[in-house]
Protein backbone atom coordinates (compact mmCIF):
# COMPACT_ATOMS: atom_id res chain seq x y z
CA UNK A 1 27.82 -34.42 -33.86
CA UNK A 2 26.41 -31.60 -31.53
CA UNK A 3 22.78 -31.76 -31.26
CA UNK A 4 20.38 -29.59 -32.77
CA UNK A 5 19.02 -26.39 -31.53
CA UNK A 6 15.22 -27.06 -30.13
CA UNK A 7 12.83 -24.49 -32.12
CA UNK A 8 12.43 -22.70 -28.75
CA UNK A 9 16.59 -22.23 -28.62
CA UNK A 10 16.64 -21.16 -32.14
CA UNK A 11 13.16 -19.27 -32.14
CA UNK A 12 12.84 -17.85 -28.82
CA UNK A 13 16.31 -17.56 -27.66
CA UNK A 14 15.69 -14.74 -24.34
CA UNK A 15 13.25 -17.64 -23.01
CA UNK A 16 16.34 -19.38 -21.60
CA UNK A 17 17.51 -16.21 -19.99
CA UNK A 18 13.98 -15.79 -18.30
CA UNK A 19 14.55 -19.22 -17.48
CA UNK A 20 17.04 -18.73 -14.79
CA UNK A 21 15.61 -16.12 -12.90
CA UNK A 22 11.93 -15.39 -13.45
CA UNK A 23 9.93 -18.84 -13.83
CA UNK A 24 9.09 -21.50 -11.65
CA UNK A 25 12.59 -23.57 -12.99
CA UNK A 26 14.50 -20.72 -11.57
CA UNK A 27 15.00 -18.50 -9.08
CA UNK A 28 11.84 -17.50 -6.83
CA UNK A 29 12.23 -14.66 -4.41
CA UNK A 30 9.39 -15.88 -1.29
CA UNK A 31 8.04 -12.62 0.28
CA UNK A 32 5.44 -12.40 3.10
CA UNK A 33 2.08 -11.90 1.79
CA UNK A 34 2.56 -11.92 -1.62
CA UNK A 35 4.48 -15.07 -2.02
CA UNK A 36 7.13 -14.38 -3.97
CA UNK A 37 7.97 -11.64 -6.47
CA UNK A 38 11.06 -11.08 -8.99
CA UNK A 39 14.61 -11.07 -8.38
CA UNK A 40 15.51 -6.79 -7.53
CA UNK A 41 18.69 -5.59 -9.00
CA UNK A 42 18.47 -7.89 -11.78
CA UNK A 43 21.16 -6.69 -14.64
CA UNK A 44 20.81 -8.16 -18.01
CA UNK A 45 20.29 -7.55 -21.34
CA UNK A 46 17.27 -9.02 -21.46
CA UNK A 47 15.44 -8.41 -17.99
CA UNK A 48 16.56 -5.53 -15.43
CA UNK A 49 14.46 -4.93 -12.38
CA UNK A 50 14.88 -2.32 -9.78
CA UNK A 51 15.64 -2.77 -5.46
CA UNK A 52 12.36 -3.88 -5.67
CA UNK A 53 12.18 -6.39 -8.33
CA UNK A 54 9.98 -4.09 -11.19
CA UNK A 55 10.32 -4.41 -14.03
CA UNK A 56 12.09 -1.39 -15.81
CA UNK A 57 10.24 0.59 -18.46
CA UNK A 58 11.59 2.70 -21.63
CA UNK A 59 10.58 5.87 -23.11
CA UNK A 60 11.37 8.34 -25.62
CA UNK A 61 15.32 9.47 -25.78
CA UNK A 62 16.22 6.48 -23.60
CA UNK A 63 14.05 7.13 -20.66
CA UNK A 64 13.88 4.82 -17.89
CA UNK A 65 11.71 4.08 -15.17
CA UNK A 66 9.89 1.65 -12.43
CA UNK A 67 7.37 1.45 -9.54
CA UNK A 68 10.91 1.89 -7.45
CA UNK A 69 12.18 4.42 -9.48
CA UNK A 70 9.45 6.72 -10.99
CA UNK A 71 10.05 9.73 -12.86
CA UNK A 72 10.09 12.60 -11.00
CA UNK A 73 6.77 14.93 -10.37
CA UNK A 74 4.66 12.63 -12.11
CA UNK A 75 1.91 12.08 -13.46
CA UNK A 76 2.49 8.16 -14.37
CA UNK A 77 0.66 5.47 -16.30
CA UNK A 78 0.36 1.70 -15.03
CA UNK A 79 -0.36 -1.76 -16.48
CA UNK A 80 -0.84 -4.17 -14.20
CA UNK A 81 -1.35 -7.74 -14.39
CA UNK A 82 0.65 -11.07 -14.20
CA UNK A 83 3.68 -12.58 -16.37
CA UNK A 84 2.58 -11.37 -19.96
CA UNK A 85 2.56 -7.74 -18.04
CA UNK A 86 5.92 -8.35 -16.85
CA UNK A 87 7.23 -9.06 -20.12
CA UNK A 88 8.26 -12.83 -20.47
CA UNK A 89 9.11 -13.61 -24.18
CA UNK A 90 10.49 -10.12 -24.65
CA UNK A 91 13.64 -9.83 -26.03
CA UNK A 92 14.78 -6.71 -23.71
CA UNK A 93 12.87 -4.30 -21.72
CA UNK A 94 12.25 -1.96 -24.32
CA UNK A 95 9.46 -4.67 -26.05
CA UNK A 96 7.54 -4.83 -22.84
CA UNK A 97 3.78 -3.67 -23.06
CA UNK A 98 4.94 -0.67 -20.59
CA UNK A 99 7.46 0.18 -22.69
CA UNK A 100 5.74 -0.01 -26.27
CA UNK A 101 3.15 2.34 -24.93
CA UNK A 102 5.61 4.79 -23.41
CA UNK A 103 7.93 5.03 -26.02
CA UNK A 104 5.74 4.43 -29.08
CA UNK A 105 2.08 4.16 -28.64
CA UNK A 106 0.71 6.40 -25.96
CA UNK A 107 3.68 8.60 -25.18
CA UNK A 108 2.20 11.48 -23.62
CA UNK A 109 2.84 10.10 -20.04
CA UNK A 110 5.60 7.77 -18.53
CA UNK A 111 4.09 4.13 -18.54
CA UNK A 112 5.24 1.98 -15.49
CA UNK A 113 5.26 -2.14 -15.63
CA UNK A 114 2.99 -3.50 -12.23
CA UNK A 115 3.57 -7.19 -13.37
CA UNK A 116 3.89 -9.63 -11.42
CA UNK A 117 4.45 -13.29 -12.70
CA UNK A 118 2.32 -15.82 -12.20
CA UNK A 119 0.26 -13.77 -9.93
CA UNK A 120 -3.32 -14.03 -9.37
CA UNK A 121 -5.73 -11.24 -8.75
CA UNK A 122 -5.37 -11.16 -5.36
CA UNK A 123 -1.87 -10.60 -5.45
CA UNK A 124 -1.66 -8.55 -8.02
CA UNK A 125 -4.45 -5.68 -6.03
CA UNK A 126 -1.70 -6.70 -2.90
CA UNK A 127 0.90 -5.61 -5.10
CA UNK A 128 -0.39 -2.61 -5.64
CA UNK A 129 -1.46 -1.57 -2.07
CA UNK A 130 1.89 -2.38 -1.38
CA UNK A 131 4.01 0.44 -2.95
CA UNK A 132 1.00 2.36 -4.34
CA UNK A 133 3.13 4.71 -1.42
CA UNK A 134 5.93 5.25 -3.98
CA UNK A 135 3.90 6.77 -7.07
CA UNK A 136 3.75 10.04 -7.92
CA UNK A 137 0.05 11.20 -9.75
CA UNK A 138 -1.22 8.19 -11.15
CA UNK A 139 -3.99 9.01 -14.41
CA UNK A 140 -4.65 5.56 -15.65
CA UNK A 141 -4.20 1.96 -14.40
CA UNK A 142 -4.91 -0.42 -17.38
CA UNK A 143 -5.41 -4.08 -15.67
CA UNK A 144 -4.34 -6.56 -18.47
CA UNK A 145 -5.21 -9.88 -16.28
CA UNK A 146 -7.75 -13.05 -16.47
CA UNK A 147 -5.74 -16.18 -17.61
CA UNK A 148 -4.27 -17.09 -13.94
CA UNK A 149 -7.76 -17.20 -11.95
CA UNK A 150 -9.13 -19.02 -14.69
CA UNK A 151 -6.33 -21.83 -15.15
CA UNK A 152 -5.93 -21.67 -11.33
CA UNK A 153 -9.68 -22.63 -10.44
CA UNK A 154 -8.93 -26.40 -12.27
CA UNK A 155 -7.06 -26.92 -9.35
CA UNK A 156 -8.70 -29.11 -6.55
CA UNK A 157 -11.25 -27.74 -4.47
CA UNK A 158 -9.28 -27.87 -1.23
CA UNK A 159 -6.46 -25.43 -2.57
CA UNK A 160 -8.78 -22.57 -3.15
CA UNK A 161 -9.87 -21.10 -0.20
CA UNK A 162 -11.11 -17.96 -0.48
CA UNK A 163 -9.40 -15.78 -2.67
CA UNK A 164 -8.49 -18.66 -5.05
CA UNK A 165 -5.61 -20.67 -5.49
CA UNK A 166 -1.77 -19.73 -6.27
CA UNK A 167 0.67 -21.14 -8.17
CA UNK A 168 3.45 -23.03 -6.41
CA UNK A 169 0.48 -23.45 -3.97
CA UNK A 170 0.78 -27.44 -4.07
CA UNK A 171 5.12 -26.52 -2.60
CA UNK A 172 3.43 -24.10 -0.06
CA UNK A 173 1.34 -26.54 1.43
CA UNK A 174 3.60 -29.05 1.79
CA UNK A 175 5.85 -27.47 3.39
CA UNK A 176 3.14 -26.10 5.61
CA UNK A 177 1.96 -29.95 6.77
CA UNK A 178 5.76 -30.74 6.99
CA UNK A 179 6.03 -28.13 9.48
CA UNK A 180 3.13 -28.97 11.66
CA UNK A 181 3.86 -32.57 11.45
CA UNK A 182 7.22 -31.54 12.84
CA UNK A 183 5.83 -29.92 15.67
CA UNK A 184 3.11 -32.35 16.34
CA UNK A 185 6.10 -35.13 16.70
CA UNK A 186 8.08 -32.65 18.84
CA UNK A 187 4.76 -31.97 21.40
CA UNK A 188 3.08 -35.42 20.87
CA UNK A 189 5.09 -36.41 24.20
CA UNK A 190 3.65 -33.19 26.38
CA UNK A 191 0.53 -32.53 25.26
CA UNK A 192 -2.27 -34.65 23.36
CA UNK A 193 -3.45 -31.21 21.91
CA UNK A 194 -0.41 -31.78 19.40
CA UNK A 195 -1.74 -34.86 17.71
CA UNK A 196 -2.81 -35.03 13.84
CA UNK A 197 -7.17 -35.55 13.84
CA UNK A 198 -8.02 -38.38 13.13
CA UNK A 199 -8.85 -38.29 9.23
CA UNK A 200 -7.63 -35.10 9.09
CA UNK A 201 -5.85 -36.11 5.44
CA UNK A 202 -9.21 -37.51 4.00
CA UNK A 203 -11.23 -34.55 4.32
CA UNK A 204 -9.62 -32.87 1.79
CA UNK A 205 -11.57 -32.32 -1.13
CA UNK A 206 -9.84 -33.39 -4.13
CA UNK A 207 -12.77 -32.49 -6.75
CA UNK A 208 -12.07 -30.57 -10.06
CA UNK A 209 -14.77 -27.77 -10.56
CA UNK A 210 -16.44 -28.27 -14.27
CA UNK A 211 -16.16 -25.86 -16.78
CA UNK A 212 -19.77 -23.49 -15.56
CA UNK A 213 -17.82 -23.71 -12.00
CA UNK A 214 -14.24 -22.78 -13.14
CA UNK A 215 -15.49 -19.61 -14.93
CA UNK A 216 -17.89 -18.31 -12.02
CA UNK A 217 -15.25 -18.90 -9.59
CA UNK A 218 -12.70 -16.76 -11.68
CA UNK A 219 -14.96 -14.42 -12.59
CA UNK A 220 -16.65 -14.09 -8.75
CA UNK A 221 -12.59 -13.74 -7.44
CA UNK A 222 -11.69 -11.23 -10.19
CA UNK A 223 -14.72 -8.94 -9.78
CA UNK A 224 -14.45 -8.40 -5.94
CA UNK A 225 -10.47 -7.80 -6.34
CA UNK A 226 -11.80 -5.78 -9.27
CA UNK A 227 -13.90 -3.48 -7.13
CA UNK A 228 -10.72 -3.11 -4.47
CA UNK A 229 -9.46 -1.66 -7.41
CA UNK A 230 -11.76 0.98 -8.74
CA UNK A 231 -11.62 2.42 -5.03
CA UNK A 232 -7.96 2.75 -4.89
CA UNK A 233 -8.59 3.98 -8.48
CA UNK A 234 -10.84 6.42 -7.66
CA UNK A 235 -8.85 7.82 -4.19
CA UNK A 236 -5.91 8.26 -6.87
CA UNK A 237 -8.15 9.66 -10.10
CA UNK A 238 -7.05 7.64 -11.84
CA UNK A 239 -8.85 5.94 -14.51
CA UNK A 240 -9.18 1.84 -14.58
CA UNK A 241 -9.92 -0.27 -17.15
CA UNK A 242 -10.13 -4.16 -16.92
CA UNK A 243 -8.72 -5.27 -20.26
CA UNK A 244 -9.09 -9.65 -20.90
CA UNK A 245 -5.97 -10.76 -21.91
CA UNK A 246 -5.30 -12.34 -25.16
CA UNK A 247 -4.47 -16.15 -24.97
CA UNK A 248 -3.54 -17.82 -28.19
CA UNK A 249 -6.42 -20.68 -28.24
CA UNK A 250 -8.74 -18.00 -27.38
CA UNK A 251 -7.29 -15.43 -30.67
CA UNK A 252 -7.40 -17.60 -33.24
CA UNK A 253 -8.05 -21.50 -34.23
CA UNK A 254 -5.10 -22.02 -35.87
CA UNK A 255 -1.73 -20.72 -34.78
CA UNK A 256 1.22 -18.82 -37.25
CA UNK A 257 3.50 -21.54 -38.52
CA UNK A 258 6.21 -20.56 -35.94
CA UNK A 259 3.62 -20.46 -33.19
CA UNK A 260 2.30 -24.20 -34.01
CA UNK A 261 6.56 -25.28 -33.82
CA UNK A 262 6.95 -23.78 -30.37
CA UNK A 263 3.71 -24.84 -28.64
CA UNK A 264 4.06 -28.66 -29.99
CA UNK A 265 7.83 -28.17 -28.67
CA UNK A 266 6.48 -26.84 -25.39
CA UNK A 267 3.64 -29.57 -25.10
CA UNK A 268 6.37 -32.69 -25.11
CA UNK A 269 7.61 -30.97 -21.88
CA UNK A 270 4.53 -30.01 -20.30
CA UNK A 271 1.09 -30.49 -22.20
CA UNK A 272 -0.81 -27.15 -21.43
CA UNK A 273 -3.90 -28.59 -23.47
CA UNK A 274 -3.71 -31.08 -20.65
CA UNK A 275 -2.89 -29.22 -18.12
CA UNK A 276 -6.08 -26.49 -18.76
CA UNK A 277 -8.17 -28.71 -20.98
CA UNK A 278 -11.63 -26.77 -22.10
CA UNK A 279 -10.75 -23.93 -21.34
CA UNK A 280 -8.44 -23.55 -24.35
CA UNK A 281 -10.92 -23.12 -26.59
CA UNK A 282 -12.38 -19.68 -28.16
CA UNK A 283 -15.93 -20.81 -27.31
CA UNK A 284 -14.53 -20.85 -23.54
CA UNK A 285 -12.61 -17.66 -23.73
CA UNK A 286 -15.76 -15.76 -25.22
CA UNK A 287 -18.64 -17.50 -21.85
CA UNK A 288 -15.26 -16.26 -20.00
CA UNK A 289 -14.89 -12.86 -21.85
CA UNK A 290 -19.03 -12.21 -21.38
CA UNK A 291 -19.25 -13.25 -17.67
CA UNK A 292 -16.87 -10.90 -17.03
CA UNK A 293 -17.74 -8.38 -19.03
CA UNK A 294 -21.07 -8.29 -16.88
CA UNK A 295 -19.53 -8.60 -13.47
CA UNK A 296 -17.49 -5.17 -14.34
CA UNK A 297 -20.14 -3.27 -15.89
CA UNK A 298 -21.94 -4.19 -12.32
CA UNK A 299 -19.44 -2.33 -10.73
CA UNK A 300 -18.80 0.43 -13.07
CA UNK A 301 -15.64 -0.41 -14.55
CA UNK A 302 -14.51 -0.45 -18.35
CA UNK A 303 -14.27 -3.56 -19.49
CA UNK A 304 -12.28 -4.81 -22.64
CA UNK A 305 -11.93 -8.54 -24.79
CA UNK A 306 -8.90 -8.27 -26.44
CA UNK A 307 -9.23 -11.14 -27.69
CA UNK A 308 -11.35 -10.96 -30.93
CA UNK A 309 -10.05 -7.69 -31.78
CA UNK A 310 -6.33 -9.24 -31.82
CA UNK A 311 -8.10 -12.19 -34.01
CA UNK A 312 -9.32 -9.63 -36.44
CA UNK A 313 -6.36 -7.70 -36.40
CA UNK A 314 -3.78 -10.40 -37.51
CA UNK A 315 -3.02 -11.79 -40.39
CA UNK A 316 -3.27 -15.88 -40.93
CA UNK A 317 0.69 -16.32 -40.38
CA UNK A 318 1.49 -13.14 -38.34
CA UNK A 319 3.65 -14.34 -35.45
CA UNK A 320 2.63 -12.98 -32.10
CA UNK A 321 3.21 -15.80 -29.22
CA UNK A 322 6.24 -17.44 -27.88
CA UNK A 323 3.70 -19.68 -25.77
CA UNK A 324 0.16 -19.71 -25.56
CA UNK A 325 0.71 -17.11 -22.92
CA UNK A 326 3.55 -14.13 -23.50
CA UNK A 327 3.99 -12.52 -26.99
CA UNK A 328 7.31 -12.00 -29.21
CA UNK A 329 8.69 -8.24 -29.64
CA UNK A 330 6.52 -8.22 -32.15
CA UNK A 331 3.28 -9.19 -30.70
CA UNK A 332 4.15 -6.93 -27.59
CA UNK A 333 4.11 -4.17 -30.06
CA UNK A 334 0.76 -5.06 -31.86
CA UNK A 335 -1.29 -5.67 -28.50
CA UNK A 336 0.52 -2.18 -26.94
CA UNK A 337 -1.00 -0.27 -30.40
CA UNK A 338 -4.40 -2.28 -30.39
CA UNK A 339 -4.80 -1.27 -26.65
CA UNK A 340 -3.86 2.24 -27.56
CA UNK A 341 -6.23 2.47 -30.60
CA UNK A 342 -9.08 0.70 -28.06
CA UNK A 343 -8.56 2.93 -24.93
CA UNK A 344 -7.99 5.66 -26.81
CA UNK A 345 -4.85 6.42 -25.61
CA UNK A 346 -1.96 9.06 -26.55
């Protein structure tokens, strides 16, 4: 007897195509300074990416378009952020945030998708420095970030430096000491410069930040990126806004019915209570939400919670998550219309 669907297979189908390409089980693309960045030239049904590896965008009448492939003349849109920016748990690239916005929500300029998965703040203002080059006009950039700097300040102390840790950062290292330990063999004959410190290895600190830590740290890394960003803003005119992501723990208490299948599902393969503890809470997300909102208004930059206004938005068994993280086609839609009605957008 063949076995069973799992509720992700049956629920969330296009997970298994982002699967193969675009998570950490797949296929990563390493790139010099930022890491690593999505497969470019990516044809599928559900994901398609340009020479670059953006994301494609939809508008009106079947309009398409990408950092690597803007419209012509401009002006353009962005949102920028990390993986729920990108689009994982959308069903094509017409469900994407960019693409709700463009072709339904605020359609009165071209909308371009400056995700990045699993990117942290750093990367993500690198990302844009990058190929800002390649835009025509930009008028707004809406930042739709916060969940990465937060879940990656749990990590130990020694992985932080200073712009905060990165995911795959625990690979990245290794492979780092494997490669000085390689040359520290191959010299340790010619030169006693070429030998490991003594105690080198125990001076790590392995600590965990608390709670009060984890937040300033995010919030300390986000706000100076943050500022990077208002003066590329500003050199562009564009407008910036710095909108707080929605994760599910901190929408609601309890999750929709197909939500609560999926993330117990999820949780036998990798516990993310575990894995970001008390921070998953909505008490958490609002110290989070506040700290923030104070570091951007000492900057002068808009700053938006998404968070409560999603949580007063849905209804008790409206399904908007495929993981506590990226949003069905139909959550894409509701956050892309709630961040339209918010920013005032057209």
């Amino acid at each position: 007897m063949p076995t069973p669907p799992s509720h992700r297979e049956r629920l969330t189908p296009q997970m298994l195509r982002y699967a193969e390409k675009f998570d950490d089980r797949g296929e990563i693309r390493w790139l010099p300074y930022l890491m690593y960045f999505h497969a470019a030239g990516h044809t599928s049904g559900t994901v398609n990416t340009d020479q670059l590896g953006f994301r494609f965008s939809e508008g009106p009448d079947g309009q398409r378009a990408s950092a690597g492939r803007p419209p012509a003349g401009g002006p353009v849109r962005l949102i920028a952020g990390s993986s729920t920016v990108f689009g994982i748990g959308a069903s094509a690239d017409a469900h994407t945030l960019a693409s709700r916005l463009w072709a339904k929500h605020a359609p009165s300029t071209p909308w371009l998708n400056f995700g990045g998965r699993s990117f942290n703040s750093a990367q993500e203002l690198l990302l844009f420095t990058f190929y800002r080059h390649l835009l025509p006009q930009v008028d707004e950039i809406v930042l739709f970030s916060g969940f990465n700097n937060l879940g990656l300040a749990r990590l130990p102390r020694w992985m932080q430096g200073d712009e905060g840790a990165f995911f795959n950062g625990h690979d990245y290292f290794a492979q780092v000491e494997a490669a000085k330990e390689q040359q520290r063999r191959a010299s340790s004959g010619r030169r006693l410069l070429g030998r490991r410190p003594a105690g080198q290895e125990s001076g790590r600190d392995e600590t965990v930040p608390d709670l009060e830590d984890q937040i300033a740290q995010a919030v300390d890394r986000t706000v100076r990126h943050l500022d990077n960003w208002k003066l590329l803003a500003r050199g562009t005119g564009a407008k910036l806004t710095y909108v707080l992501q929605p994760l599910a723990p901190w929408v609601r208490e309890r999750p929709a019915p197909q939500e609560k299948l999926l993330f117990d599902e999820l949780d036998g393969l990798a516990d993310f209570g575990k894995a970001y503890g008390d921070i998953c809470t909505i008490e958490s997300g609002r110290r989070y939400a506040d700290r923030l909102r104070e570091g951007c208004a000492g900057i002068g930059v808009d700053f938006v919670d998404l968070n409560p206004l999603l949580g007063e938005a849905l209804a008790a068994d409206e399904w908007l998550f495929v993981d506590r993280i990226h949003f069905t086609d139909e959550g894409h839609d509701t956050v892309a219309a709630l961040l339209s009605d918010v920013l005032g957008l057209n």
